[in-house]
Protein backbone atom coordinates (compact mmCIF):
# COMPACT_ATOMS: atom_id res chain seq x y z
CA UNK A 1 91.35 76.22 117.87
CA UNK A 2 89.66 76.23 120.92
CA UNK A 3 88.21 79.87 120.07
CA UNK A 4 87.76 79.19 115.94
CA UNK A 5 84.23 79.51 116.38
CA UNK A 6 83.88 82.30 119.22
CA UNK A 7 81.91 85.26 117.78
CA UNK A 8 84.83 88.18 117.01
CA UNK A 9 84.53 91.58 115.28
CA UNK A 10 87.56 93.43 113.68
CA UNK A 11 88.14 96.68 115.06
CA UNK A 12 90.85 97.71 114.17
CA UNK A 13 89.34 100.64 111.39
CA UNK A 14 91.85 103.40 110.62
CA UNK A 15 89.25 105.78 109.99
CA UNK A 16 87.57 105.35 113.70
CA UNK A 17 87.77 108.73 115.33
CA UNK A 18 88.71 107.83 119.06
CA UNK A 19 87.44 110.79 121.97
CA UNK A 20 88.86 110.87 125.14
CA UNK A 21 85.28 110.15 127.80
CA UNK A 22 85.14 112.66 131.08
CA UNK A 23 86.41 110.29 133.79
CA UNK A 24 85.36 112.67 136.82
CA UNK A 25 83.43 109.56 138.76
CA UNK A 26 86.41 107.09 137.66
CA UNK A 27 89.87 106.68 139.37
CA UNK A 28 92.37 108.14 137.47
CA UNK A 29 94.53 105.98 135.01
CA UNK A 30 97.57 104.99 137.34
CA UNK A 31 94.77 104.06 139.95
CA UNK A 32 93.30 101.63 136.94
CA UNK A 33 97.07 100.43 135.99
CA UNK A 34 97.60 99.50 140.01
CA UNK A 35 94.69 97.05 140.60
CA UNK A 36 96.10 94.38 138.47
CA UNK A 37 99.80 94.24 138.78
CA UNK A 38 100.15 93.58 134.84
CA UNK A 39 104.09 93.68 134.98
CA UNK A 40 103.67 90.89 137.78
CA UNK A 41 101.62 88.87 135.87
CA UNK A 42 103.73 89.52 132.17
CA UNK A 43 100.26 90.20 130.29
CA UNK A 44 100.55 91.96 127.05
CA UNK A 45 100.07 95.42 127.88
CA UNK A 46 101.44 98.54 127.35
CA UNK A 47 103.66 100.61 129.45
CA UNK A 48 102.51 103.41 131.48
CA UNK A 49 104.13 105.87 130.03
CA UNK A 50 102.59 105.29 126.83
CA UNK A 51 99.23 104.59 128.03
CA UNK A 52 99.47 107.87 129.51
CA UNK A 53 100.46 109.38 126.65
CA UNK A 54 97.52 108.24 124.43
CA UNK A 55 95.00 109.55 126.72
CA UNK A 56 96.69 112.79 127.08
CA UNK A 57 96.46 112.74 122.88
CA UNK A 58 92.82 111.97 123.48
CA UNK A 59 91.96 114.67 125.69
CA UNK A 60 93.86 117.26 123.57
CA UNK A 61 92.24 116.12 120.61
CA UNK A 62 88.96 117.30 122.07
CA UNK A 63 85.29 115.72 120.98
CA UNK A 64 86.06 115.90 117.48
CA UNK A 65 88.70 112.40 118.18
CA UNK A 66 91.86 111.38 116.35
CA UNK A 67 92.60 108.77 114.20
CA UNK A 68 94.78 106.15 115.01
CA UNK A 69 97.35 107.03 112.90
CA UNK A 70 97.09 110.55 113.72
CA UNK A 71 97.66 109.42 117.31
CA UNK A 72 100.96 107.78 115.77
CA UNK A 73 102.32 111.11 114.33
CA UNK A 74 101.04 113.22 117.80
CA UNK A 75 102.96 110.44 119.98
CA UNK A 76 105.40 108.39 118.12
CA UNK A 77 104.10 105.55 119.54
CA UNK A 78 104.07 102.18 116.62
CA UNK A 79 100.36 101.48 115.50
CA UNK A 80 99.92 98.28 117.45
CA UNK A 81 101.16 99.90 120.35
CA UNK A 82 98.36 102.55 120.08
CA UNK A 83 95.40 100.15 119.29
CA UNK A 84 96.46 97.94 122.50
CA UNK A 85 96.22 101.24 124.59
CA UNK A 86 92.88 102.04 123.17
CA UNK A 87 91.59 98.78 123.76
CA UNK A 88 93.11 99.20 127.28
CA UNK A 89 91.43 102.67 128.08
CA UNK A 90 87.45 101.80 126.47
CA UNK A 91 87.77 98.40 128.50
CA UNK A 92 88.06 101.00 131.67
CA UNK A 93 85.54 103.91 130.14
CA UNK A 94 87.84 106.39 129.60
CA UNK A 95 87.82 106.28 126.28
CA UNK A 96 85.64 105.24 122.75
């Protein structure tokens, strides 16, 4: 209740095409992953692997995007597993 009133947005549209930004001046993803120690800390967060393997969808996908569920049938990743690790990589820039 604490929250009720904080301003929010939904984001979670299906038809959002998601493109994979050129990270050449960040550190790479695994670099990102290290500076918190999420696994430490048990925050909600996806595992490497699959955070990985979103961003590798991303890239391939090219600056045309993917969908979220298209990044489901490229990865078999679940759906709420792939919108966490989108939030995850535009929080860091290397993604939107």
């Amino acid at each position: 209740l604490y929250f009720r009133s904080f301003p929010t947005q939904v984001v979670r549209d299906p038809t959002r095409r998601f493109v994979a930004l050129p990270a050449d001046d960040l550190p790479a993803p695994e670099a990102l992953l290290n500076l918190r120690n999420y696994e430490a800390t048990n925050r909600l967060i996806e595992p490497r692997s699959r955070i990985a393997a979103i961003l590798a969808a991303l890239r391939q996908a090219g600056p045309q995007g993917i969908t979220p569920d298209d990044l489901v049938a490229a990865t078999a990743i679940p759906l709420a597993s792939v919108w966490r690790c989108l939030f995850w990589l535009m929080k860091y820039g290397l993604a939107e």
